[in-house]
Protein backbone atom coordinates (compact mmCIF):
# COMPACT_ATOMS: atom_id res chain seq x y z
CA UNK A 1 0.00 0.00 0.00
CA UNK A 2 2.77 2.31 1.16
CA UNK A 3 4.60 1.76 -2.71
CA UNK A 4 1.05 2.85 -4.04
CA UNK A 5 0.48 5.95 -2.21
CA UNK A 6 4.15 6.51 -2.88
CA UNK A 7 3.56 5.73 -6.92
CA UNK A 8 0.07 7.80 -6.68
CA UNK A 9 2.17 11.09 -5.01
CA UNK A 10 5.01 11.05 -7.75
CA UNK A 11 2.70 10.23 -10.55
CA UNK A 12 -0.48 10.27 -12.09
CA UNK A 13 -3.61 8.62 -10.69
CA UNK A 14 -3.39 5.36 -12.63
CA UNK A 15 -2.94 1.92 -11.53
CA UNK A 16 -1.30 2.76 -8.31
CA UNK A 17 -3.91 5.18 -6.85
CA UNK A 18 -6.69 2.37 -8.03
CA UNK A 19 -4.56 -0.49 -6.01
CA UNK A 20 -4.58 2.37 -3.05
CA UNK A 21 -8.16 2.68 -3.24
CA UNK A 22 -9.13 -0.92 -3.21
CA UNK A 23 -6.38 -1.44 -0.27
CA UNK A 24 -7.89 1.03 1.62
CA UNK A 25 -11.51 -0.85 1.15
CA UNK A 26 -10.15 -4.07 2.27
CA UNK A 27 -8.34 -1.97 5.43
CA UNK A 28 -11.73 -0.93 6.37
CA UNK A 29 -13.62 -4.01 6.11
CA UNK A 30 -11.17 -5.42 7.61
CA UNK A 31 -10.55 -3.43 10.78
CA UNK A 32 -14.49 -2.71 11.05
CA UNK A 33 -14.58 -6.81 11.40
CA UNK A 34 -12.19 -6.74 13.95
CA UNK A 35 -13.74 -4.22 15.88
CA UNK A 36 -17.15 -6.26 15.87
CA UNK A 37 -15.61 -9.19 16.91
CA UNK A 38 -14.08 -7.79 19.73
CA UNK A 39 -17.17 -5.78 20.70
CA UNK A 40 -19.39 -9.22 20.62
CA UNK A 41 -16.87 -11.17 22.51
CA UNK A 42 -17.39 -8.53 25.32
CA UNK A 43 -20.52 -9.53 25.96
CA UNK A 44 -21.09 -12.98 24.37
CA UNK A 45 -17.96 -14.83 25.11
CA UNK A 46 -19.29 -18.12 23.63
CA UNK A 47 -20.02 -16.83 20.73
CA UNK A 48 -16.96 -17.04 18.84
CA UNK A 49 -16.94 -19.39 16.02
CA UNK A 50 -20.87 -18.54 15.39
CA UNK A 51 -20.00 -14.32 15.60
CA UNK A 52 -16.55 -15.13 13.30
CA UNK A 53 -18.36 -17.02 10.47
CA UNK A 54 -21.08 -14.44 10.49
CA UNK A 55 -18.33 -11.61 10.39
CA UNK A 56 -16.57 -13.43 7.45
CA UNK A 57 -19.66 -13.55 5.45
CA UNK A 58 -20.36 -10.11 6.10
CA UNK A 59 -16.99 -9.26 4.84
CA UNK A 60 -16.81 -11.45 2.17
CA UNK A 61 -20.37 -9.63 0.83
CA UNK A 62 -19.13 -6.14 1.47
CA UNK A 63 -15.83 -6.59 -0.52
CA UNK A 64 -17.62 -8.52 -3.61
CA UNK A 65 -20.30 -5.83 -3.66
CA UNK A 66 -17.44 -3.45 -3.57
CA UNK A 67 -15.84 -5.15 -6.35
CA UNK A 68 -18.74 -4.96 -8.45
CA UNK A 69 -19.82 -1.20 -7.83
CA UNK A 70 -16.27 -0.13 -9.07
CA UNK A 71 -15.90 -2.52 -11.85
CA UNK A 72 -17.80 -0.17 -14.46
CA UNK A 73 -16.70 3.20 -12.81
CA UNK A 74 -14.28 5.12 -15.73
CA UNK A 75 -12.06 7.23 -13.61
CA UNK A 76 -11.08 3.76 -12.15
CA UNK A 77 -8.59 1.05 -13.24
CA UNK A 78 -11.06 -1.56 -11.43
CA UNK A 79 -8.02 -4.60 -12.01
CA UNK A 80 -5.49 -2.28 -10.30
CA UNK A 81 -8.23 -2.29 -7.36
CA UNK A 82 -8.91 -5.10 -7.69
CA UNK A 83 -5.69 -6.24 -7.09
CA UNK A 84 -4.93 -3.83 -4.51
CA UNK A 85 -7.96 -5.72 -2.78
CA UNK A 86 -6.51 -8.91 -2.71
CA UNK A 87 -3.62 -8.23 -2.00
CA UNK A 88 -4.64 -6.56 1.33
CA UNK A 89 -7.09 -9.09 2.06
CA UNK A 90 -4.23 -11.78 1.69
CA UNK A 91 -2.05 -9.93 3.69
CA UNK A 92 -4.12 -10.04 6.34
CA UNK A 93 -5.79 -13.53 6.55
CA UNK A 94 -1.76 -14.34 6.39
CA UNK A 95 -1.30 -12.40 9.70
CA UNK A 96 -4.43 -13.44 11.29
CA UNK A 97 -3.37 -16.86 10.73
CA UNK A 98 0.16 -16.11 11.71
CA UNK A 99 -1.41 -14.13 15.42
CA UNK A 100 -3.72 -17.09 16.14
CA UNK A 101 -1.02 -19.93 15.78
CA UNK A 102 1.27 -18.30 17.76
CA UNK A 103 -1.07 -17.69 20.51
CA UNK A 104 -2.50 -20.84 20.80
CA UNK A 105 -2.62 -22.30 24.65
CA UNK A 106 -3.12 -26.29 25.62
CA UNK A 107 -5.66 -25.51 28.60
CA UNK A 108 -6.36 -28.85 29.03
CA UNK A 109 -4.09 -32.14 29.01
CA UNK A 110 -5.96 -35.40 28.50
CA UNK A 111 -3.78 -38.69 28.38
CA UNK A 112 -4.58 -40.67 25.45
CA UNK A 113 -3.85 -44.36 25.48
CA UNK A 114 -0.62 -45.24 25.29
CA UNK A 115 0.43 -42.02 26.93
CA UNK A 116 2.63 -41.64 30.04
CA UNK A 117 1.98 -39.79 32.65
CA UNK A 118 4.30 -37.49 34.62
């Protein structure tokens, strides 16, 4: 994003300040998502897998119907931002997925057969 805006400053508003754009969607739906999940959790903490799918769906509509609003728009490159969507949206399902294994816990130990115990 930061070799967009950079591209979009020093030159015209082509493909780079398209990719910005549809980086900056992504960003939004993105944080917005985050920010509902941790609002729900505050008050429904069982409700994370149920509250996360519906989230994902929600996002998953938003950016497609974003997508589609901006494909016939002529000031727009709509496959630069596009792209820049993707890419942003890749980006971060590669650091949520990074964040969650690295925080993962074992709360509870249960032998299985065959195991020894301490």
């Amino acid at each position: 994003m930061l070799v967009a805006l950079g591209w979009w400053v020093f030159a015209d508003f082509g493909a780079a300040g398209a990719a910005m754009i549809g980086s900056l969607i992504a960003v939004v739906a993105f944080s917005s998502g985050i920010w509902s999940v941790v609002k729900v959790l505050q008050y429904l903490p069982g409700a994370e897998v149920p509250g996360a799918m519906a989230l994902f769906l929600a996002q998953l509509l938003l950016l497609v119907s974003a997508v589609l609003v901006l494909q016939d728009q002529s000031w727009l490159n709509s496959r630069a931002a596009a792209v820049g969507l993707f890419a942003t949206a890749l980006a971060h399902q590669i650091g949520m997925v990074s964040g969650f294994l690295g925080t993962r816990t074992l709360l509870v130990q249960t032998p299985l057969p065959g195991d020894r115990l301490p």
